[in-house]
N, C-alpha and C. Protein backbone atom coordinates (compact mmCIF):
# COMPACT_ATOMS: atom_id res chain seq x y z
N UNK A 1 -0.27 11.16 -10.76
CA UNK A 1 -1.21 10.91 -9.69
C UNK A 1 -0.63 11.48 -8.41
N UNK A 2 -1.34 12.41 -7.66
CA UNK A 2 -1.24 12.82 -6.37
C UNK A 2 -0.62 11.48 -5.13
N UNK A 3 0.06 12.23 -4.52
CA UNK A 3 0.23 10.97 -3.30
C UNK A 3 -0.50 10.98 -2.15
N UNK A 4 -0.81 10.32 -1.58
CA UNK A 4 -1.95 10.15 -0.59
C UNK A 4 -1.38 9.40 0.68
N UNK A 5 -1.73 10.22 1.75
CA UNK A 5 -0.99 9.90 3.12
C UNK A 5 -1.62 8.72 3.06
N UNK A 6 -1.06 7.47 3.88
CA UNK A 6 -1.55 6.37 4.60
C UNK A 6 -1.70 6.64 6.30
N UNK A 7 -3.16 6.08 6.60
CA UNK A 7 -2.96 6.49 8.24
C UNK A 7 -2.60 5.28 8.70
N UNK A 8 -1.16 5.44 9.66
CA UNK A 8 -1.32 4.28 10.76
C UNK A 8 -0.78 2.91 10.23
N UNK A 9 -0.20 3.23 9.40
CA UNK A 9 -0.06 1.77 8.47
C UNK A 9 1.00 1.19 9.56
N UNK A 10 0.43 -0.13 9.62
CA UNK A 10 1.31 -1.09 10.37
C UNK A 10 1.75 -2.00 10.11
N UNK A 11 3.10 -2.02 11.38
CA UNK A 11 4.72 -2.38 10.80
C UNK A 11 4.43 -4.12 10.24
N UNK A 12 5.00 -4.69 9.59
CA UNK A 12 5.20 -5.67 8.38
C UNK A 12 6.33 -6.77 9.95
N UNK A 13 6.14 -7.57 10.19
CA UNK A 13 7.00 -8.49 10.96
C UNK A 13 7.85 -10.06 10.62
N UNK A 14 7.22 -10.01 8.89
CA UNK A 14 7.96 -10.72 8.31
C UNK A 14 8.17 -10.74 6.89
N UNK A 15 9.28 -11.40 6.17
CA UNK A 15 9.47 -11.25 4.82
C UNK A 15 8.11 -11.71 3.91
N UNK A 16 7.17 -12.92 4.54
CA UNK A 16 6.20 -13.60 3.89
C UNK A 16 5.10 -12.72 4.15
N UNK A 17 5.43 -11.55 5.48
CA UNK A 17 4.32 -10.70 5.28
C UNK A 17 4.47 -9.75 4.27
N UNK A 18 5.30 -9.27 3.78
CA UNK A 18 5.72 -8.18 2.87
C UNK A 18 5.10 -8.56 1.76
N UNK A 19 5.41 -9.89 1.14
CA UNK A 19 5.92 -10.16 0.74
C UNK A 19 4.29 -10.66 -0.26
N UNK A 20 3.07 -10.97 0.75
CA UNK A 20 1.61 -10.91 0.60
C UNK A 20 1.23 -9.29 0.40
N UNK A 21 1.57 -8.39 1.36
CA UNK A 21 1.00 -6.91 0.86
C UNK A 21 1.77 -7.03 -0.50
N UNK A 22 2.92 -6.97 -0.93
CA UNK A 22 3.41 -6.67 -2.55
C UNK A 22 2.36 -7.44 -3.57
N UNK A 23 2.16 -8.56 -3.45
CA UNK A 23 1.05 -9.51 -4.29
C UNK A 23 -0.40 -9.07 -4.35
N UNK A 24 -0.96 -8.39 -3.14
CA UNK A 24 -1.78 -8.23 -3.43
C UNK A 24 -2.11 -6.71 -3.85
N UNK A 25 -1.04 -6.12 -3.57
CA UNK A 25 -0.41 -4.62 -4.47
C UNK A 25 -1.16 -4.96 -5.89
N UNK A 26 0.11 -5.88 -6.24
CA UNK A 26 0.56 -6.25 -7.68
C UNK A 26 -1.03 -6.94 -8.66
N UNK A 27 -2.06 -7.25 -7.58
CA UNK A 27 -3.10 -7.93 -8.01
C UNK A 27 -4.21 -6.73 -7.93
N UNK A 28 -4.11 -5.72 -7.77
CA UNK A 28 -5.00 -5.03 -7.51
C UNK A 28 -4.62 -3.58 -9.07
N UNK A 29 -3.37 -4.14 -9.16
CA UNK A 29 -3.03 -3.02 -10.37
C UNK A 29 -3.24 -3.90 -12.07
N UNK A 30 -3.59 -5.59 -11.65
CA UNK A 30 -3.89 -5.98 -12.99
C UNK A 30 -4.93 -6.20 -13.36
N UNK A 31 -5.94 -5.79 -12.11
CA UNK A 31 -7.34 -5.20 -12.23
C UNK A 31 -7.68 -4.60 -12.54
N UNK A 32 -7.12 -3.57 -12.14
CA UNK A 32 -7.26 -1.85 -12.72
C UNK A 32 -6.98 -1.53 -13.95
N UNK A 33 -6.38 -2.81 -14.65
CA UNK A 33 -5.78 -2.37 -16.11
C UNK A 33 -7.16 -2.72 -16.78
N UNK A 34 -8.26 -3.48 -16.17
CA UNK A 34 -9.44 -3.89 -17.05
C UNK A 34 -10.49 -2.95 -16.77
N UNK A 35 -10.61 -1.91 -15.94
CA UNK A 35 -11.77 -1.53 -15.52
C UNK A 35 -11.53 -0.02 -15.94
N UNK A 36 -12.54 1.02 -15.83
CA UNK A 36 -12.77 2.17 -16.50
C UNK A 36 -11.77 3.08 -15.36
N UNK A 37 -11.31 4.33 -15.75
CA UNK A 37 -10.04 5.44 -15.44
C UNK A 37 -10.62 5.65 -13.67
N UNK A 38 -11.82 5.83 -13.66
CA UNK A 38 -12.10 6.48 -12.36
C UNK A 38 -12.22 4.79 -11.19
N UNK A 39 -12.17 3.78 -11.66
CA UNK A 39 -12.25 2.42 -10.92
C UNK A 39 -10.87 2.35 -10.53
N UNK A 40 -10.05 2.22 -11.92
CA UNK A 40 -8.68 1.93 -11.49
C UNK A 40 -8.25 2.71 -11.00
N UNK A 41 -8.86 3.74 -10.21
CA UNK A 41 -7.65 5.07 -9.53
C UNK A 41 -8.31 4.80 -7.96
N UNK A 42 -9.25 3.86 -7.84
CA UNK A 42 -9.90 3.48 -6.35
C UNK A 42 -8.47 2.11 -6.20
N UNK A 43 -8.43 1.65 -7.12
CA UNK A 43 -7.65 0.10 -6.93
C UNK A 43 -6.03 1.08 -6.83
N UNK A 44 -5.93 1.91 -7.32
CA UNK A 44 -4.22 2.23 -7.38
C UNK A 44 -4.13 2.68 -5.93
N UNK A 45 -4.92 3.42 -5.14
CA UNK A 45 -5.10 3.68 -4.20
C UNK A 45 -5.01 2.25 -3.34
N UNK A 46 -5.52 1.49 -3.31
CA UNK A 46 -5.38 0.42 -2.07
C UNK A 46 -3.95 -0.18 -2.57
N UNK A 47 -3.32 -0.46 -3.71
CA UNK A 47 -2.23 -0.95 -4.06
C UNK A 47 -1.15 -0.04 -3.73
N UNK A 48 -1.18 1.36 -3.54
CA UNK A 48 -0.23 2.12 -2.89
C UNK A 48 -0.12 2.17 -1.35
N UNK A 49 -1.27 1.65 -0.80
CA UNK A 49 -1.34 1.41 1.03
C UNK A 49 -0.91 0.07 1.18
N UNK A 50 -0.89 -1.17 0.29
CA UNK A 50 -0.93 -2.33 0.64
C UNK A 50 0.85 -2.20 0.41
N UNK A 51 1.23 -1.57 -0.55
CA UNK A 51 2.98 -1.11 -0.79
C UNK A 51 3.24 -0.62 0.45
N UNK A 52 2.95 0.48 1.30
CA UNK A 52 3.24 1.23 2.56
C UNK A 52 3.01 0.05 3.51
N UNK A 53 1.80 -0.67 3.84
CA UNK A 53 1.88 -1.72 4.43
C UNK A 53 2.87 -3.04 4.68
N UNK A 54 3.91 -3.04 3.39
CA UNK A 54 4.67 -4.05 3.25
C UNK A 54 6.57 -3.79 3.64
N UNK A 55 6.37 -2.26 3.41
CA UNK A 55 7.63 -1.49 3.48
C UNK A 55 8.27 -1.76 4.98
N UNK A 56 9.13 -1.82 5.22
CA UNK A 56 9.57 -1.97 6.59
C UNK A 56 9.48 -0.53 7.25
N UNK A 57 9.27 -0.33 8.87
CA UNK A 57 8.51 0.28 9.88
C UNK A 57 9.61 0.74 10.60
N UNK A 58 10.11 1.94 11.00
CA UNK A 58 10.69 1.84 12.22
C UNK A 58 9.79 2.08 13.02
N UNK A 59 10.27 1.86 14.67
CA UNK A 59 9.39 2.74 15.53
C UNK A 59 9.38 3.74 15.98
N UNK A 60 10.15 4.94 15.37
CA UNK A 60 10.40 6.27 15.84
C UNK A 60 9.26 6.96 15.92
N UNK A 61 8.92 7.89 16.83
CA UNK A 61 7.44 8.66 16.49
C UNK A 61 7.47 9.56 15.38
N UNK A 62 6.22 10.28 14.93
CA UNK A 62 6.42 11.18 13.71
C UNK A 62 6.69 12.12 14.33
N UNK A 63 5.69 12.61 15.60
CA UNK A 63 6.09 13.81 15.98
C UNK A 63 6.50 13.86 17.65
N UNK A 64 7.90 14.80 17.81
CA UNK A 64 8.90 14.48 18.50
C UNK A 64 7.84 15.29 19.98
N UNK A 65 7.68 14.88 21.12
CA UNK A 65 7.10 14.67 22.59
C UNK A 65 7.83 16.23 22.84
């Protein structure tokens, strides 16, 4: 599967927040195991942003001023 930019994903400020994006990652991929190839590739998609969402943030910019 292709990787797919996330826009803007914002920074995670606690472990219990992480910690909800991973769960509901993890709940969105045991969905996808019941539903037809082109459904579960909409759900792998939000479970790979809700992962980026949970990851810790620095604040460096992307692109340098």
């Amino acid at each position: 599967m292709a990787k797919q930019a996330i826009l803007r994903p914002t920074p995670v400020k606690s472990a219990e927040g992480a910690r909800r994006w991973l769960a509901r990652a993890a709940q969105a991929r045991r969905i996808a195991l019941m539903l037809a190839a082109k459904d579960a590739a909409i759900l792998e998609s939000f479970a790979m942003e809700c992962e980026a969402r949970a990851a810790p943030r620095d604040d460096k910019p992307l692109i340098a001023a």
